[in-house]
N, C-alpha and C. Protein backbone atom coordinates (compact mmCIF):
# COMPACT_ATOMS: atom_id res chain seq x y z
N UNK A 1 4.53 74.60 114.48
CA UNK A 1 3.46 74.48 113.51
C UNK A 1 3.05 73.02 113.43
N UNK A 2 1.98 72.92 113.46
CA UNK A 2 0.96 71.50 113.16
C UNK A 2 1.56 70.94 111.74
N UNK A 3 1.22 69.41 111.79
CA UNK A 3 1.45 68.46 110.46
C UNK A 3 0.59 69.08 109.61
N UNK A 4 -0.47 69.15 110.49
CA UNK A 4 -1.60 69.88 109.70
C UNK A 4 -1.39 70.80 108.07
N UNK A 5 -0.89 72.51 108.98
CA UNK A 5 -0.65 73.28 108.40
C UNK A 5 0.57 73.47 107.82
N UNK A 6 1.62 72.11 108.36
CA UNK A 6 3.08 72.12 107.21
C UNK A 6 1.80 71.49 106.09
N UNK A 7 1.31 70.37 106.00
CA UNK A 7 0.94 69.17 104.67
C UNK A 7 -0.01 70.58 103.66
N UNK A 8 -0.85 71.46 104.44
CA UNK A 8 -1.77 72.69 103.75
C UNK A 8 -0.64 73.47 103.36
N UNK A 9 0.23 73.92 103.70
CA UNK A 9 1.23 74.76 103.13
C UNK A 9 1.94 73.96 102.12
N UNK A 10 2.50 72.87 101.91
CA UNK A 10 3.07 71.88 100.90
C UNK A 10 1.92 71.72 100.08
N UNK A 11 1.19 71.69 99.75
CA UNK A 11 -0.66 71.02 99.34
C UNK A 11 -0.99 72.47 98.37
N UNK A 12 -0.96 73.42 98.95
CA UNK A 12 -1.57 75.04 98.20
C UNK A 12 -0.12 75.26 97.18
N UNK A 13 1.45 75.14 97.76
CA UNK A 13 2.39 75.07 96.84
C UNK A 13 2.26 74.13 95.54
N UNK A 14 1.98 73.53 95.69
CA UNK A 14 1.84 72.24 94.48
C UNK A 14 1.00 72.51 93.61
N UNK A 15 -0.38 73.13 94.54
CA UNK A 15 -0.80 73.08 93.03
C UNK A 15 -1.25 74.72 92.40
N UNK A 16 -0.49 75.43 93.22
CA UNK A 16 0.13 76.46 92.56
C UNK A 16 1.07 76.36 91.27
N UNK A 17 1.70 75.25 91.52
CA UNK A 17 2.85 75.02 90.24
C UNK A 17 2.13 74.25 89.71
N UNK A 18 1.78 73.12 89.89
CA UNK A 18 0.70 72.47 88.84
C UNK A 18 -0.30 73.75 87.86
N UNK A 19 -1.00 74.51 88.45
CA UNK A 19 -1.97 75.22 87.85
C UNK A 19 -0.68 76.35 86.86
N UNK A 20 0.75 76.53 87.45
CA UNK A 20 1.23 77.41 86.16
C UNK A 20 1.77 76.61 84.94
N UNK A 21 2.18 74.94 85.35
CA UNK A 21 2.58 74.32 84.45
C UNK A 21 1.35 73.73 83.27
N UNK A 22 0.38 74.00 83.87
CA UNK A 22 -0.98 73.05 82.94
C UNK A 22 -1.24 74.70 82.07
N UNK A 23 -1.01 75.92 82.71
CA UNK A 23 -1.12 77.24 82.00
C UNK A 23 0.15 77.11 81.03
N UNK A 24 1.27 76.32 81.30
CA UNK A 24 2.28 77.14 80.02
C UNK A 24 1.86 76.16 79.31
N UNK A 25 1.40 74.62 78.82
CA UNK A 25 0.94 73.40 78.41
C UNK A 25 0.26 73.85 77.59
N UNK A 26 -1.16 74.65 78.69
CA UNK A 26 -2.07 74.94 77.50
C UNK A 26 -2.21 76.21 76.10
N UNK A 27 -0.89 77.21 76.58
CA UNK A 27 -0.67 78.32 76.08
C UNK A 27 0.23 77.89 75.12
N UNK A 28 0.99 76.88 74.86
CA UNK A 28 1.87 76.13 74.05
C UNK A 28 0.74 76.05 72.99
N UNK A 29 0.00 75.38 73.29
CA UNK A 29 -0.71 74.44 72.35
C UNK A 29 -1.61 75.11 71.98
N UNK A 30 -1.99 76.47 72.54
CA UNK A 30 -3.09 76.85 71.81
C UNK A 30 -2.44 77.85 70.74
N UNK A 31 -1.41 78.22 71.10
CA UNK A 31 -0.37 79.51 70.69
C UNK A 31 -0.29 80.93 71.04
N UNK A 32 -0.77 80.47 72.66
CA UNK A 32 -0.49 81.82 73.14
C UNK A 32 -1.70 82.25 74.28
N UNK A 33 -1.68 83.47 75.18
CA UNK A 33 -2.71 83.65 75.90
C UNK A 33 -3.75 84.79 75.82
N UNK A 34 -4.23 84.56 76.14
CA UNK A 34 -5.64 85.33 75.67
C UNK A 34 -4.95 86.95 76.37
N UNK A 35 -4.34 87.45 77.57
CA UNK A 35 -4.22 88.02 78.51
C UNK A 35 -3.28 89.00 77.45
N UNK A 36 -2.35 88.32 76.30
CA UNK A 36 -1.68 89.58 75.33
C UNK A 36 -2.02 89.13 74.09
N UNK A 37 -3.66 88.60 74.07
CA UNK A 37 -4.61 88.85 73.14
C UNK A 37 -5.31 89.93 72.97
N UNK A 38 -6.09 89.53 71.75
CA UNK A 38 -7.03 90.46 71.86
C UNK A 38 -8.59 90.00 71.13
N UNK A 39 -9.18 90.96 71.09
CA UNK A 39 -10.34 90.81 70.28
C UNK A 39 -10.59 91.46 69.55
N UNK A 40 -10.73 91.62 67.91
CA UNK A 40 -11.36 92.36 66.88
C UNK A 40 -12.71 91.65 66.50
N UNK A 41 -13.60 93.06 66.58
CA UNK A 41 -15.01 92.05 66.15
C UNK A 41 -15.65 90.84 66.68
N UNK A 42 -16.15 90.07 66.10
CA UNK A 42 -16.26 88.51 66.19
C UNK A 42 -15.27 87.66 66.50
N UNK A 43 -14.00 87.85 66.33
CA UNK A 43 -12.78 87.32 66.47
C UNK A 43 -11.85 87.30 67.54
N UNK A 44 -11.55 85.90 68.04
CA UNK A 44 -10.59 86.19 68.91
C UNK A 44 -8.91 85.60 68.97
N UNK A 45 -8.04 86.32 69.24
CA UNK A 45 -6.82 86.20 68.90
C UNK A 45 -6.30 85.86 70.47
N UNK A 46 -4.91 84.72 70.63
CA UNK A 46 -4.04 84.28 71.84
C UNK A 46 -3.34 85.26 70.90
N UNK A 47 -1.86 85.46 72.18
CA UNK A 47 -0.58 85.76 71.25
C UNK A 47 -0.02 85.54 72.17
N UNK A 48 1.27 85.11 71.51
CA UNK A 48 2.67 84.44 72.34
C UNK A 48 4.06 85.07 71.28
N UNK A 49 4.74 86.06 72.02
CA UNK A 49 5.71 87.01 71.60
C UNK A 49 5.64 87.70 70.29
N UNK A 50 4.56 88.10 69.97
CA UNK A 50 3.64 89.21 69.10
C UNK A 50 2.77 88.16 67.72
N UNK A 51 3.06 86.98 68.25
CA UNK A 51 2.40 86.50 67.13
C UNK A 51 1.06 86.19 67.58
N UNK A 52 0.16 86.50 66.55
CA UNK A 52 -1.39 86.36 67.07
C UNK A 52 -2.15 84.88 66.49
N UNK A 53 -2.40 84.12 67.48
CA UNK A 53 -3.59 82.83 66.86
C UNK A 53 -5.04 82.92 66.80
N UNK A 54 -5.74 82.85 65.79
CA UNK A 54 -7.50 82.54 66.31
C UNK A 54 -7.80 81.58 66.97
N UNK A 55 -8.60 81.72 68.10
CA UNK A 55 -9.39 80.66 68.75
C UNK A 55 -10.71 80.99 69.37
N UNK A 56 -11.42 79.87 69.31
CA UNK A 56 -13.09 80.15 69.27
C UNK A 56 -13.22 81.08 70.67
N UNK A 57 -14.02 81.62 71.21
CA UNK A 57 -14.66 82.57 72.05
C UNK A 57 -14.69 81.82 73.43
N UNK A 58 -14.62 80.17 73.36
CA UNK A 58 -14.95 79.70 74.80
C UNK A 58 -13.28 79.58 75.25
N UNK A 59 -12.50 79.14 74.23
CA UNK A 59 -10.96 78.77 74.55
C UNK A 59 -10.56 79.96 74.67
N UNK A 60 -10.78 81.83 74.07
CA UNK A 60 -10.10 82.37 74.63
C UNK A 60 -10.57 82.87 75.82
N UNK A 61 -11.82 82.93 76.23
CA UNK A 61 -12.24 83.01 77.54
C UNK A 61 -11.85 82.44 78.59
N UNK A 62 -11.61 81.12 78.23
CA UNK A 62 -10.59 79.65 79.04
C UNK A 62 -9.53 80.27 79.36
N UNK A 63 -8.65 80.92 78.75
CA UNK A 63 -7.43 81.46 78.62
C UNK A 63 -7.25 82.77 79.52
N UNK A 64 -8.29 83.67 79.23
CA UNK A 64 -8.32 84.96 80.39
C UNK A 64 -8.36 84.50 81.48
N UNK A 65 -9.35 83.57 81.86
CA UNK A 65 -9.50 83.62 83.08
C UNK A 65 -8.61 82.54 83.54
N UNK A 66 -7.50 81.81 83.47
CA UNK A 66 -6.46 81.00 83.65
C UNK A 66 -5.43 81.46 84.14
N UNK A 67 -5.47 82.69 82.74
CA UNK A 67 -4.66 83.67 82.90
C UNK A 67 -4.43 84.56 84.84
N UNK A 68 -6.06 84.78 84.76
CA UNK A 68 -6.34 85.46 85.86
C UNK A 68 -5.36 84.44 87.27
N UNK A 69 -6.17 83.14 86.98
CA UNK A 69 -6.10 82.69 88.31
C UNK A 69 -4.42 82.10 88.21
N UNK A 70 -3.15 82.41 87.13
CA UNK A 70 -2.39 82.20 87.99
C UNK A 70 -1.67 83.32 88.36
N UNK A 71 -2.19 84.67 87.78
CA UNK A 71 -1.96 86.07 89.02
C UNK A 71 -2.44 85.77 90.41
N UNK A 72 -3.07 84.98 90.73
CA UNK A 72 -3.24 84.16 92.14
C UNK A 72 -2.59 83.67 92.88
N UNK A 73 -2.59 82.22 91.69
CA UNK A 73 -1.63 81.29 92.43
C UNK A 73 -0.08 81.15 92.59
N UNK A 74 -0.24 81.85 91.64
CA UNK A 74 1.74 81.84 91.11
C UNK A 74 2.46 82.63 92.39
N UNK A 75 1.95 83.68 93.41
CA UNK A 75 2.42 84.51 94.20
C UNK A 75 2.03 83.72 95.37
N UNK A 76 1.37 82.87 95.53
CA UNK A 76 0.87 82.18 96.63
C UNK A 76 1.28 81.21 96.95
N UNK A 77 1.68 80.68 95.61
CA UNK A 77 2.65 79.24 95.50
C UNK A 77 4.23 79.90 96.19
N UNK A 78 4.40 80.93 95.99
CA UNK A 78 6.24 81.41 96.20
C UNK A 78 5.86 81.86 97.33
N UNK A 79 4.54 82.22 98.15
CA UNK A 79 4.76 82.84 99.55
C UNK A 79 4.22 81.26 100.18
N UNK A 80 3.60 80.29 99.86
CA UNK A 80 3.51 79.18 100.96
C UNK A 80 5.00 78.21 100.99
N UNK A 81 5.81 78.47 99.52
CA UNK A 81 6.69 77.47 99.52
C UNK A 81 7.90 78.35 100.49
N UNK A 82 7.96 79.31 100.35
CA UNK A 82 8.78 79.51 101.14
C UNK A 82 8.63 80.06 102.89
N UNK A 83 6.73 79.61 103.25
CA UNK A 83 7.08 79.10 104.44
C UNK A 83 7.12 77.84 105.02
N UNK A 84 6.76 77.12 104.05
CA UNK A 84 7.24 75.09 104.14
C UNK A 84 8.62 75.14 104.60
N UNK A 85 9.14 75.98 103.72
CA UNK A 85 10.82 75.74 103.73
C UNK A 85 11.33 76.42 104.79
N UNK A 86 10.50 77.60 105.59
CA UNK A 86 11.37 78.14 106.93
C UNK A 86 10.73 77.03 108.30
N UNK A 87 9.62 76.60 107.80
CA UNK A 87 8.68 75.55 108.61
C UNK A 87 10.08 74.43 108.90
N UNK A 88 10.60 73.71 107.70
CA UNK A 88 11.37 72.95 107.35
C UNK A 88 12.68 73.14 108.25
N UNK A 89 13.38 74.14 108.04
CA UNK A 89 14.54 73.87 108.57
C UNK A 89 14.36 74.48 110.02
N UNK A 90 13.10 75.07 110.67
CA UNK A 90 12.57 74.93 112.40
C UNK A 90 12.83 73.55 112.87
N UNK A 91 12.25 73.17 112.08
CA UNK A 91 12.18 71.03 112.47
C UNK A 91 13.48 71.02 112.49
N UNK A 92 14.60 70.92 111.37
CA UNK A 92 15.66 70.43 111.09
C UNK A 92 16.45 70.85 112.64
N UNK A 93 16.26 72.19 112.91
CA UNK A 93 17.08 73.13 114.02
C UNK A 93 16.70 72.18 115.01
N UNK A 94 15.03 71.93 115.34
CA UNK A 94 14.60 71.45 116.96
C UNK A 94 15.01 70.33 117.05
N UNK A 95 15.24 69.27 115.93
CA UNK A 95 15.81 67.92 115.92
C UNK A 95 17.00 67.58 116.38
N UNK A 96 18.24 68.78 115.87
CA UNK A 96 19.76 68.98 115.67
C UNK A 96 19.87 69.30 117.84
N UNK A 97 18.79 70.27 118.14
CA UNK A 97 19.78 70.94 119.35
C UNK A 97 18.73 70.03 120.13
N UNK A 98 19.12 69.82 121.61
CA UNK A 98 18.49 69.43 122.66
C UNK A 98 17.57 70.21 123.49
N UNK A 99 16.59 69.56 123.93
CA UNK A 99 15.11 70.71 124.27
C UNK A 99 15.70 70.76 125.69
N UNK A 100 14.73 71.96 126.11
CA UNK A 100 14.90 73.10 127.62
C UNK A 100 15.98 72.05 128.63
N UNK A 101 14.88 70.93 128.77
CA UNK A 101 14.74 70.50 129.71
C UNK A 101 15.62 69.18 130.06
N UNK A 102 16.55 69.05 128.91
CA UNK A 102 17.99 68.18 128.93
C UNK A 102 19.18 68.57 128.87
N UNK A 103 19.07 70.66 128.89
CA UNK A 103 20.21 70.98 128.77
C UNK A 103 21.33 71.14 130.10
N UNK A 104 22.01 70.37 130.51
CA UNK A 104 23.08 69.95 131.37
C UNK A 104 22.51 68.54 132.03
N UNK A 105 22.42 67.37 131.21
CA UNK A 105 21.85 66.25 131.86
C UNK A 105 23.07 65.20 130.86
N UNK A 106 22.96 64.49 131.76
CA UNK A 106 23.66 63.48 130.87
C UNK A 106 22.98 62.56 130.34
N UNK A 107 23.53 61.65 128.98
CA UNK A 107 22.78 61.21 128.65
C UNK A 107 22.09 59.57 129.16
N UNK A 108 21.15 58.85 128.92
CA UNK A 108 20.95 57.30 129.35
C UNK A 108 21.71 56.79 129.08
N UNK A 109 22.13 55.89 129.34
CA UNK A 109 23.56 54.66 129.25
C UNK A 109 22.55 53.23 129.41
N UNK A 110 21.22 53.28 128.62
CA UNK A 110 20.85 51.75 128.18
C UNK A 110 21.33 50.63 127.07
């Protein structure tokens, strides 16, 4: 595999976890997510382990769709990190053993 597509596979992991850590940050602080919210009426409620908060119509909208995108990233982040990491120890293996074309050679004596 290319530097390339190890640095894109390390690069999509990151901010997979970035985008769930700025989601639990902002679900802290708002008190909860829109996604085991709800809406009555005019009103809109986060909730975080059955307790319900009001927040205006754009923040819980902010929140659904946050919500949404780390049903995205969160599965994408655990399927690229763990091919960085089989990427990873390929290198580690090709580094450790000697390639095709030195196997029964001795080594330079400079």
């Amino acid at each position: 595999m290319s530097d390339v597509r190890y640095r894109c596979l390390l690069a999509v992991c990151g901010l997979g976890v970035l985008n769930f850590l700025a989601f639990v940050i902002v679900a802290v602080a708002i008190g909860g997510d829109a996604y085991n919210g709800r809406i009555v009426g005019n009103h809109f409620y986060v909730a975080e382990h059955g307790k319900f908060t009001e927040v205006s119509e754009a923040v819980y909208t902010y929140s659904l769709w946050h919500v949404r995108s780390v049903f995205i990233t969160h599965p994408l982040a655990m399927l690229t990190g763990y091919l960085a990491k089989m990427e990873q120890q390929a290198r580690t293996a090709a580094r450790r053993s000697p390639g095709r074309d030195q196997i029964g050679t001795l080594p330079n004596s400079t």
